[in-house]
C-alpha atoms as a PDB file:
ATOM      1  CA  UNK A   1      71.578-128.404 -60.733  1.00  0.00           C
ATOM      2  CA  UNK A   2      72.407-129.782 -57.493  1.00  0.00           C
ATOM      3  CA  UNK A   3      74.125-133.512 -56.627  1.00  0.00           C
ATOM      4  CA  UNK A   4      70.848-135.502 -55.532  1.00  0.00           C
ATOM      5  CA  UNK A   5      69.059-134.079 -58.772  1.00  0.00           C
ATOM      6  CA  UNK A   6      71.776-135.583 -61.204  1.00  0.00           C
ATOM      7  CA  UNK A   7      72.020-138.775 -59.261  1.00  0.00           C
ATOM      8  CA  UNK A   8      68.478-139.047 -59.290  1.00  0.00           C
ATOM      9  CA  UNK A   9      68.182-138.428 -63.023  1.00  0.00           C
ATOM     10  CA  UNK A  10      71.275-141.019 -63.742  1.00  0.00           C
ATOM     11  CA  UNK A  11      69.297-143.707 -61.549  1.00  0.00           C
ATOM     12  CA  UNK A  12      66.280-143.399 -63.234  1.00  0.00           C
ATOM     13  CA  UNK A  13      68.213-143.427 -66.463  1.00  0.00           C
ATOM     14  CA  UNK A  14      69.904-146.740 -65.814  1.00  0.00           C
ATOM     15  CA  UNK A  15      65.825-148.087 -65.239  1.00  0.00           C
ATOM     16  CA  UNK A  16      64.813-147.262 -68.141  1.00  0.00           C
ATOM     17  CA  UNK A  17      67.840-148.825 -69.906  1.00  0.00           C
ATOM     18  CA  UNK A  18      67.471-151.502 -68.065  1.00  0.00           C
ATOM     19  CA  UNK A  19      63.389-151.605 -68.837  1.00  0.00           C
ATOM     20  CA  UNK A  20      63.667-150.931 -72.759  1.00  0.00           C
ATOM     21  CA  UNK A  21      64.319-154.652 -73.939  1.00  0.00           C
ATOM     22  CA  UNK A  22      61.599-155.649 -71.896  1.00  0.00           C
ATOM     23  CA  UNK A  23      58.977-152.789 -73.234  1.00  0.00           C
ATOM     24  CA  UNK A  24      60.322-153.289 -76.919  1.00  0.00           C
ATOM     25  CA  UNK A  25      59.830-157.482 -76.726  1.00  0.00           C
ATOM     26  CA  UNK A  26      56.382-156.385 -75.216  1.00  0.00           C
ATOM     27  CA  UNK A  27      55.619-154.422 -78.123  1.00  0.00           C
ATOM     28  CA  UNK A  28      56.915-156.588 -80.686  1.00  0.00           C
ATOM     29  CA  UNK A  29      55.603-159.774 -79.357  1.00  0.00           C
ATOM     30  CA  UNK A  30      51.795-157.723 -79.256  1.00  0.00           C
ATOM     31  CA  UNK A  31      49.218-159.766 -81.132  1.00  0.00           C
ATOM     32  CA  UNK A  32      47.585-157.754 -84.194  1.00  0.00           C
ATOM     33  CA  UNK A  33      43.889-157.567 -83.952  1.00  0.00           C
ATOM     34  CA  UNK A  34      41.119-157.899 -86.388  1.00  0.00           C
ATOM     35  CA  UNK A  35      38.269-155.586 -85.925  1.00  0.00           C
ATOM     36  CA  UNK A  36      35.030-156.035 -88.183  1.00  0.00           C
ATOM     37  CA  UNK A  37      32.366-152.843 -88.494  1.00  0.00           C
ATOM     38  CA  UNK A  38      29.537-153.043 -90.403  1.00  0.00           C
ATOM     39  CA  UNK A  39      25.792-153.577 -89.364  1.00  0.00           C
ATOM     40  CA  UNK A  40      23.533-156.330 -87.957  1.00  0.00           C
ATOM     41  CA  UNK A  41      24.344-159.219 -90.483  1.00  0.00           C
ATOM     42  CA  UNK A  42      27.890-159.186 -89.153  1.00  0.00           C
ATOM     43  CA  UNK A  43      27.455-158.486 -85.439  1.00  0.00           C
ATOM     44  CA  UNK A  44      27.833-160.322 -82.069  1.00  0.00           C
ATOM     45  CA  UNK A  45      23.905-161.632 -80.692  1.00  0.00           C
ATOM     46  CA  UNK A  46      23.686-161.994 -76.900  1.00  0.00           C
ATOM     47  CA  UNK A  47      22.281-164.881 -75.540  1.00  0.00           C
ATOM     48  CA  UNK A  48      18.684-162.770 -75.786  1.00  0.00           C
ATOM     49  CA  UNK A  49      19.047-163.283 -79.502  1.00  0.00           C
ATOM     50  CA  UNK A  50      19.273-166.911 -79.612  1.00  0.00           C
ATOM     51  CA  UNK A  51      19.560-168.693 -82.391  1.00  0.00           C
ATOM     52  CA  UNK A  52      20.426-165.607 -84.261  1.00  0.00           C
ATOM     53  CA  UNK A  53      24.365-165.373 -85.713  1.00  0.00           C
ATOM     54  CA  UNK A  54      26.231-162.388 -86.937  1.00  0.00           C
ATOM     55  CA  UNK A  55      28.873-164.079 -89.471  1.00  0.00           C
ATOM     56  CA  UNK A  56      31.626-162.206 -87.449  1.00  0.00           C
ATOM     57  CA  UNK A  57      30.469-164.085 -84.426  1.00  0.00           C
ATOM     58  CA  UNK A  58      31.589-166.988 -86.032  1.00  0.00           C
ATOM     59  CA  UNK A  59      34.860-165.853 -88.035  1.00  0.00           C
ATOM     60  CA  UNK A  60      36.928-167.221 -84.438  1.00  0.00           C
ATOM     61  CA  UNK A  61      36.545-170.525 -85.469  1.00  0.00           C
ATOM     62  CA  UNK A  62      38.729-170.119 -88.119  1.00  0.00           C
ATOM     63  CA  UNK A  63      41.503-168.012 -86.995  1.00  0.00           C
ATOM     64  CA  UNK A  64      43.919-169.195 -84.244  1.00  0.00           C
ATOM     65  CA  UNK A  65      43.455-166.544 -81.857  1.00  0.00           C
ATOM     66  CA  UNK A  66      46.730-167.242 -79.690  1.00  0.00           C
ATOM     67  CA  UNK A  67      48.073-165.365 -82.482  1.00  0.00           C
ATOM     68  CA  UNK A  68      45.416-162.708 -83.426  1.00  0.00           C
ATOM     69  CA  UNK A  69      42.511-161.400 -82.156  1.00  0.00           C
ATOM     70  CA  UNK A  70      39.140-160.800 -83.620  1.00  0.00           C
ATOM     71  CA  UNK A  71      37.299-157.673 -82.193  1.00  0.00           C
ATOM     72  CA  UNK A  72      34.080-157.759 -83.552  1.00  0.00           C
ATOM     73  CA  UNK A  73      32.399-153.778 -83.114  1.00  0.00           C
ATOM     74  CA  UNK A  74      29.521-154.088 -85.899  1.00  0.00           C
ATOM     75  CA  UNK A  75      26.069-153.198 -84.720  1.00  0.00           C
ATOM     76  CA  UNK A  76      22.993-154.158 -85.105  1.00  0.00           C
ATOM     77  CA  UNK A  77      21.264-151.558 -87.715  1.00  0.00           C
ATOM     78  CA  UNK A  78      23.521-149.327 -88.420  1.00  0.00           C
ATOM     79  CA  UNK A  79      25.099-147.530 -91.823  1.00  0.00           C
ATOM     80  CA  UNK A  80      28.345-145.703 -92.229  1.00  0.00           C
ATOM     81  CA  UNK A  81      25.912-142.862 -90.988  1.00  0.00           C
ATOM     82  CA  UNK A  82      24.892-143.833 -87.723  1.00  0.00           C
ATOM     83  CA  UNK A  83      28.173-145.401 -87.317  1.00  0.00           C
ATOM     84  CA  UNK A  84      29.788-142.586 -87.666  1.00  0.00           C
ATOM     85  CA  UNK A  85      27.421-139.996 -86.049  1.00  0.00           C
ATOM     86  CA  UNK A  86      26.887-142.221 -83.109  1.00  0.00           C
ATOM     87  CA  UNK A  87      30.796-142.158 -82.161  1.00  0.00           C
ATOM     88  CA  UNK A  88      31.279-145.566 -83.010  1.00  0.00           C
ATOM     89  CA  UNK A  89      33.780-145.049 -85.588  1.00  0.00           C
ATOM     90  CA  UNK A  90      35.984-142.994 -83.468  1.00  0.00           C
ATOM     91  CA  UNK A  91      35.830-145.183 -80.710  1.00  0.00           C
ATOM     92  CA  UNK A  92      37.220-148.199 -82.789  1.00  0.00           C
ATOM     93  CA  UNK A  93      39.668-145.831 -84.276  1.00  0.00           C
ATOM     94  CA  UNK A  94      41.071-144.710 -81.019  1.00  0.00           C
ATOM     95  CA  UNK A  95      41.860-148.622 -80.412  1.00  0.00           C
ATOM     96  CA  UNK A  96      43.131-149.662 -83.808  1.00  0.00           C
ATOM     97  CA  UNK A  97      47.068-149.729 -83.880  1.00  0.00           C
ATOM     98  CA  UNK A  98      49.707-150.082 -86.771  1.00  0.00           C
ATOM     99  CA  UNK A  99      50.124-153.587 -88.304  1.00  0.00           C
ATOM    100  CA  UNK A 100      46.097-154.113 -87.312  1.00  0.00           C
ATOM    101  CA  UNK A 101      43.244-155.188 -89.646  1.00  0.00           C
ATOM    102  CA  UNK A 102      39.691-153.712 -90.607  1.00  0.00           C
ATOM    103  CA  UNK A 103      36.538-155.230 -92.311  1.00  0.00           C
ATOM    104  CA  UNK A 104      34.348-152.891 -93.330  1.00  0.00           C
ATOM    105  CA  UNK A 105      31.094-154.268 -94.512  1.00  0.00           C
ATOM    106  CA  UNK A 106      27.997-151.924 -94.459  1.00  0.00           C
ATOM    107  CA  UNK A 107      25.414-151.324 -97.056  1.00  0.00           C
ATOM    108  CA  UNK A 108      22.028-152.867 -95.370  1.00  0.00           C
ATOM    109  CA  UNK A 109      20.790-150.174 -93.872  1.00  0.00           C
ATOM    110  CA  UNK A 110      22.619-147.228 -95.476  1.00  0.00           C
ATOM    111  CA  UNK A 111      20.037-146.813 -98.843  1.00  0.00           C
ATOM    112  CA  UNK A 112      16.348-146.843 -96.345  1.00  0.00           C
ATOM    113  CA  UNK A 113      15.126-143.861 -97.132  1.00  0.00           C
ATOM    114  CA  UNK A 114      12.764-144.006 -94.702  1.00  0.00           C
ATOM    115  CA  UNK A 115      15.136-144.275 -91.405  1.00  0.00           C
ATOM    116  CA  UNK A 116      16.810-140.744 -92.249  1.00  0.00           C
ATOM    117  CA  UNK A 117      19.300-141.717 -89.300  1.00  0.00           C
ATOM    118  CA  UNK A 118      20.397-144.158 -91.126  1.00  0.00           C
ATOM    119  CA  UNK A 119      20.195-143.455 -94.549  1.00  0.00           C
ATOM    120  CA  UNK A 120      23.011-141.887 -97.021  1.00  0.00           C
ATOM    121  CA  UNK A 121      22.787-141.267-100.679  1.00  0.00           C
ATOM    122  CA  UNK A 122      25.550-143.282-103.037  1.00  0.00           C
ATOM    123  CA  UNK A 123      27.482-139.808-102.283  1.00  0.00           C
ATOM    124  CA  UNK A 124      27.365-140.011 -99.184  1.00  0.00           C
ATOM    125  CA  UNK A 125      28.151-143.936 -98.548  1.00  0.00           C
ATOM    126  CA  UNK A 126      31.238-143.257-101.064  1.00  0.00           C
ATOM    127  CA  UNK A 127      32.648-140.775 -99.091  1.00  0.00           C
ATOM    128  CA  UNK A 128      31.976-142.298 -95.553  1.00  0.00           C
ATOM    129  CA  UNK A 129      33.628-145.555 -96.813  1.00  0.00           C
ATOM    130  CA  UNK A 130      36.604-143.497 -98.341  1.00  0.00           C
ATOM    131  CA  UNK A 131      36.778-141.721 -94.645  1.00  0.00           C
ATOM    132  CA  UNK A 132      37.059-145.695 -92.988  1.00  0.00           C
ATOM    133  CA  UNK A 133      40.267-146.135 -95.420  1.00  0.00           C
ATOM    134  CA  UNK A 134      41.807-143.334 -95.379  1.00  0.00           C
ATOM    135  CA  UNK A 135      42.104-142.984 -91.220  1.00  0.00           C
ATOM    136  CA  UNK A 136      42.327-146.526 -90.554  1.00  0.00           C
ATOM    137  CA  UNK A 137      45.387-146.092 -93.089  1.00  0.00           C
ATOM    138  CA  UNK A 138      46.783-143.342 -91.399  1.00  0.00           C
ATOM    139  CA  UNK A 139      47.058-145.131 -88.419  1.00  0.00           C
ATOM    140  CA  UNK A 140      48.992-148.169 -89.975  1.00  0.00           C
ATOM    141  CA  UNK A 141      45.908-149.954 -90.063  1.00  0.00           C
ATOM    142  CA  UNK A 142      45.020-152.420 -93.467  1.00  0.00           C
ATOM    143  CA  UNK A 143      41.034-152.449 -94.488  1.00  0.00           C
ATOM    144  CA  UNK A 144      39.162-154.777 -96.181  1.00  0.00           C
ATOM    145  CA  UNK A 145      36.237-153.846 -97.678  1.00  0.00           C
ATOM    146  CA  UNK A 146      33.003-156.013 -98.051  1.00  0.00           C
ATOM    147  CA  UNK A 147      29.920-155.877-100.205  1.00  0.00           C
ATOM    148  CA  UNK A 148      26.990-157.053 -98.440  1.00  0.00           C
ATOM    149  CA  UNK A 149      25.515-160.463 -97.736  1.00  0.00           C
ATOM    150  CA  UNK A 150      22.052-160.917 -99.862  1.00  0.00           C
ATOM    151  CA  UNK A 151      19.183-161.133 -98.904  1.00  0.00           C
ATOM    152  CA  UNK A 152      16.622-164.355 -99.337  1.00  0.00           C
ATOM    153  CA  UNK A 153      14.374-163.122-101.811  1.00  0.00           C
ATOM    154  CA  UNK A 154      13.155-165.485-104.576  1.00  0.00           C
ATOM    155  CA  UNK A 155      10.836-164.070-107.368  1.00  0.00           C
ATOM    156  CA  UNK A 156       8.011-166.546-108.591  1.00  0.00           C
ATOM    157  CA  UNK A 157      10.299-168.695-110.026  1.00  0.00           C
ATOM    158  CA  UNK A 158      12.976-169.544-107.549  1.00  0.00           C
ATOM    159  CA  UNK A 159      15.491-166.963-108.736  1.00  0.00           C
ATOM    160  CA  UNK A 160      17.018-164.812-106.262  1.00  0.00           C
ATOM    161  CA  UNK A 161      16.553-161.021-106.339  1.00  0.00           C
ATOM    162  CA  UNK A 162      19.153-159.005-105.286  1.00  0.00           C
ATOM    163  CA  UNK A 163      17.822-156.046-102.807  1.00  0.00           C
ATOM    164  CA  UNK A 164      20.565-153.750-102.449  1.00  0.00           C
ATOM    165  CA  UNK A 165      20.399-151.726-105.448  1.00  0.00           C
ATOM    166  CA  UNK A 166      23.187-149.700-106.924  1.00  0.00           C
ATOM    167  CA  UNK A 167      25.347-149.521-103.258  1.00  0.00           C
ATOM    168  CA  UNK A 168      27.413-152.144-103.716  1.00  0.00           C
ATOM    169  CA  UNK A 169      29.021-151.013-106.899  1.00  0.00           C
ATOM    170  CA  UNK A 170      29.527-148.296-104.537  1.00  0.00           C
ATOM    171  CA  UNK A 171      31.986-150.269-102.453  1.00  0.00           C
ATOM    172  CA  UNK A 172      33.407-152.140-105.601  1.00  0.00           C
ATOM    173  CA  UNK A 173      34.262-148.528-106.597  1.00  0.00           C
ATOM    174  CA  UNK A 174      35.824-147.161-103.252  1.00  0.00           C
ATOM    175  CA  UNK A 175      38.005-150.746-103.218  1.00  0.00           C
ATOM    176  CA  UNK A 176      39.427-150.328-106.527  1.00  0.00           C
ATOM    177  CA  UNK A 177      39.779-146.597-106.402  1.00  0.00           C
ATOM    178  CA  UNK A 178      41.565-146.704-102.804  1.00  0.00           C
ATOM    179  CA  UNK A 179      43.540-149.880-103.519  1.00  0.00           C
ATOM    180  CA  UNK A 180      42.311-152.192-100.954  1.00  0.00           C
ATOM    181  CA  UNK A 181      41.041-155.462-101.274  1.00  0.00           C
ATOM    182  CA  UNK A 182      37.320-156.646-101.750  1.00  0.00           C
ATOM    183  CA  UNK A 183      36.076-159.689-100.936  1.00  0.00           C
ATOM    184  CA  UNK A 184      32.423-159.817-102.988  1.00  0.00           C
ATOM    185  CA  UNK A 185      30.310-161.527 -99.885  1.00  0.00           C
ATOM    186  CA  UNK A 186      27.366-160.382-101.959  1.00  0.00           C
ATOM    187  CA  UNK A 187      28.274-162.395-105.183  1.00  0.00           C
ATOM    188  CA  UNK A 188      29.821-165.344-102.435  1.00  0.00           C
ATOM    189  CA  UNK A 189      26.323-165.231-100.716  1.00  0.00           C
ATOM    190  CA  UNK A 190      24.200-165.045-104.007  1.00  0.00           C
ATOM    191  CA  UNK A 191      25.305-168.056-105.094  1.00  0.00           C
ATOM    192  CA  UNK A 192      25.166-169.636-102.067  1.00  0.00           C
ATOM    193  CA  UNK A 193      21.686-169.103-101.289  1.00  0.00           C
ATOM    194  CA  UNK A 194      20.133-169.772-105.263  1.00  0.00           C
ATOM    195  CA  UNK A 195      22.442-173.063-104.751  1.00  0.00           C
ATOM    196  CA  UNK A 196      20.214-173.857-101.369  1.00  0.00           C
ATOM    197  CA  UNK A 197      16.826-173.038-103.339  1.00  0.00           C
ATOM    198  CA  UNK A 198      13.820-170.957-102.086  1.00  0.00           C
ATOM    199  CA  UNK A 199      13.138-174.363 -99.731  1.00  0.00           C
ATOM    200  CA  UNK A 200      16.710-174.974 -98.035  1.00  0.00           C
ATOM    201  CA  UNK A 201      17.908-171.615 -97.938  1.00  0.00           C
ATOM    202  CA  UNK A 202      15.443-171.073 -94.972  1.00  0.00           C
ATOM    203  CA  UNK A 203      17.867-173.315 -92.657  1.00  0.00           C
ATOM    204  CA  UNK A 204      20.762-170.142 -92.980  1.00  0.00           C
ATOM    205  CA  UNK A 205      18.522-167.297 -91.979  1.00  0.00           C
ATOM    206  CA  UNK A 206      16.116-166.833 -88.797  1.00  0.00           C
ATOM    207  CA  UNK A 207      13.310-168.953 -89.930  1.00  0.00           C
ATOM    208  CA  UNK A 208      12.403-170.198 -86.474  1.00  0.00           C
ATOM    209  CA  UNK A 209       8.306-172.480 -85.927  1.00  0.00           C
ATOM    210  CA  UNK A 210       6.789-171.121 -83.084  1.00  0.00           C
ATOM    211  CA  UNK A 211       7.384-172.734 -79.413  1.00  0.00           C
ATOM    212  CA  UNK A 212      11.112-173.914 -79.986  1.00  0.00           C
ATOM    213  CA  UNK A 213      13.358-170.716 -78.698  1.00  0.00           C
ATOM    214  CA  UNK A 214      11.713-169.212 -75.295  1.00  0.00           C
ATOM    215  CA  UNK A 215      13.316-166.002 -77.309  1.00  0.00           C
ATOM    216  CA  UNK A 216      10.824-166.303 -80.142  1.00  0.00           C
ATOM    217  CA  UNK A 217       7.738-167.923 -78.722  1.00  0.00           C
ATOM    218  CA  UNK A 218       5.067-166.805 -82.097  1.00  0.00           C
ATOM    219  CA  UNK A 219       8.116-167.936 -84.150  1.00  0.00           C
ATOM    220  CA  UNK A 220      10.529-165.790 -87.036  1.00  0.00           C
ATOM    221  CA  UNK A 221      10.324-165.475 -90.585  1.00  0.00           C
ATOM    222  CA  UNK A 222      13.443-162.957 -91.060  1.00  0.00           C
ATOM    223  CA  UNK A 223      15.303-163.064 -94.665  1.00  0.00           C
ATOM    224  CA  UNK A 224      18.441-160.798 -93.369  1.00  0.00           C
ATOM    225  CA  UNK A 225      19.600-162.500 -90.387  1.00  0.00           C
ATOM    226  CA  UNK A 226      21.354-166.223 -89.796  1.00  0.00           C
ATOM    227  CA  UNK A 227      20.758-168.833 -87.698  1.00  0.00           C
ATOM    228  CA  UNK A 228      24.539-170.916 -86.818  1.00  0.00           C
ATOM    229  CA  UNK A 229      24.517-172.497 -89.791  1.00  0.00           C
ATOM    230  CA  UNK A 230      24.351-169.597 -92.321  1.00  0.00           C
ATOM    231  CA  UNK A 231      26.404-167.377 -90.267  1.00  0.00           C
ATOM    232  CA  UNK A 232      29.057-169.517 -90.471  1.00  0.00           C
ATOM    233  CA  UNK A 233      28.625-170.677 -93.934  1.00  0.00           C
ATOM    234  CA  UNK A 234      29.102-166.887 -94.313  1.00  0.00           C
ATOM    235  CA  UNK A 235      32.667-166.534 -92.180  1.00  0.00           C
ATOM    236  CA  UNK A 236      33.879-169.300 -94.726  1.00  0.00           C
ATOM    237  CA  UNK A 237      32.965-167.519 -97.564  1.00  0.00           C
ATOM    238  CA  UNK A 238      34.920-164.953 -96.303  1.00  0.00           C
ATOM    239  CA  UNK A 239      37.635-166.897 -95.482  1.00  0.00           C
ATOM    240  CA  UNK A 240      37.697-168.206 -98.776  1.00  0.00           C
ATOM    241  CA  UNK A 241      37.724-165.138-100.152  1.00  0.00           C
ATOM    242  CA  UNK A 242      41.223-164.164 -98.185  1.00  0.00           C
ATOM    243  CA  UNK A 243      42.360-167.254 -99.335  1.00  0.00           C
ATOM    244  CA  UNK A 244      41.725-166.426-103.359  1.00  0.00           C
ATOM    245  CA  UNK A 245      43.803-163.140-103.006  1.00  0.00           C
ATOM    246  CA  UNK A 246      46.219-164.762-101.099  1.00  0.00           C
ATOM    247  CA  UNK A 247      46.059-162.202 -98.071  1.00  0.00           C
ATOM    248  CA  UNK A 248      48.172-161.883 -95.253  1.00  0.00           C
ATOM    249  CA  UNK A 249      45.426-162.880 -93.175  1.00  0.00           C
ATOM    250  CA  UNK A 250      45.570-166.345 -94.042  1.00  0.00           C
ATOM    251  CA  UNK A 251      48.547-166.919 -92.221  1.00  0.00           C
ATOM    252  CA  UNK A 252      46.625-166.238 -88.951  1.00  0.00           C
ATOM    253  CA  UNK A 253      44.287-169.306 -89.658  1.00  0.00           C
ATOM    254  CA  UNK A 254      43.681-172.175 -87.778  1.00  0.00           C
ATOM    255  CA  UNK A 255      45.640-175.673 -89.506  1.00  0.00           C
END
């Protein structure tokens, strides 16, 4: 090895002694980001959407975001299926780093038979959910499950009806069997909407008269999605979820 090589090789040693405070306070000082997945009840709405909410949409309102961010990758009907076979799992994994977060909340779209795209048995949904944990957790990365946010359904007598059938035991299983906290949006959300009645409740979801959005000109009548209000009535009860099991999360909140 000749002179120039070895001076050349101490010089860019000294750099990168020199640069390695700076790269390790840059590392350190790296705010940990909150990414949600799940499915159309949870997602971002463009401005074509208007007045529909995701209640992820509306979760930055509560956190103080100079010290975490919220990165919000749920889509508009998908399962664990379609999120999965559709590369949108992998491409949110690829981002996620150690010391990160994860919701998880899927379930609306996952038992439709009739969109086989979409739809996985109990088996299935079990062991796509137990996939989300066990990579994210590979990587460092701390998930939260959620069951999903009810439907408005009344029967004849003003009593809610729950529409999501045996899946999100499902999810009450994979939390408790993987160790990882659940936060029950679908009990949360039941009793929020029975509180509103079959009346009220229609001021949290898309029930829009025709003429008053350009978006919607005949008018909505949709039971699954939110307008502002229920979307964020929906981050709080999330929020207030973190806050029962004590989480780490809450720390990242907004005084």
């Amino acid at each position: 090895m000749n002179l120039t090589v070895i001076k050349h090789r101490l010089m860019l040693l000294k750099t990168v002694l020199f640069l390695l405070p700076f790269m390790l306070a840059v590392s350190c000082n790296q705010k940990p980001v909150l990414y949600l997945t799940g499915d159309s009840t949870m997602a971002y709405k463009p401005a074509e959407a208007e007045p529909e909410r995701g209640w992820g949409q509306l979760l930055p309102e509560f956190f103080n975001e100079k010290i975490i961010t919220i990165d919000n990758h749920a889509r508009n009907g998908r399962s664990t299926r379609s999120f999965i076979y559709e590369g949108f799992w992998d491409s949110v994994l690829a981002m996620m780093n150690k010391g990160d977060y994860l919701v998880i909340q899927f379930c609306h779209n996952d038992g439709v038979e009739s969109k086989l795209s979409r739809y996985c048995t109990l088996q299935e949904f079990e062991y796509n959910l137990s996939k989300f944990i066990k990579e994210s957790k590979s990587k460092g990365v701390k998930p939260i499950l959620c069951t999903p946010v009810e439907r408005r359904k009344f029967d004849t007598i003003g009593v809610l009806v729950d529409t999501h059938g045996e899946y999100p035991d499902v999810l009450r299983k994979v939390a408790q069997k993987n160790g990882v906290l659940l936060i029950d949006l679908q009990q949360k959300t039941h009793k929020l909407i029975q509180e509103y009645g079959p009346v009220e409740s229609k001021k949290l979801f898309m029930h829009v008269p025709p003429g008053k959005y350009p978006n919607y000109p005949n008018g909505r009548a949709d039971n699954t999605h939110f307008v502002e209000k229920g979307a964020r009535e929906v981050a709080g009860l999330f929020i207030a979820g973190l806050k029962e099991k004590n989480h780490e999360l809450v720390k990242y909140l907004k005084e």
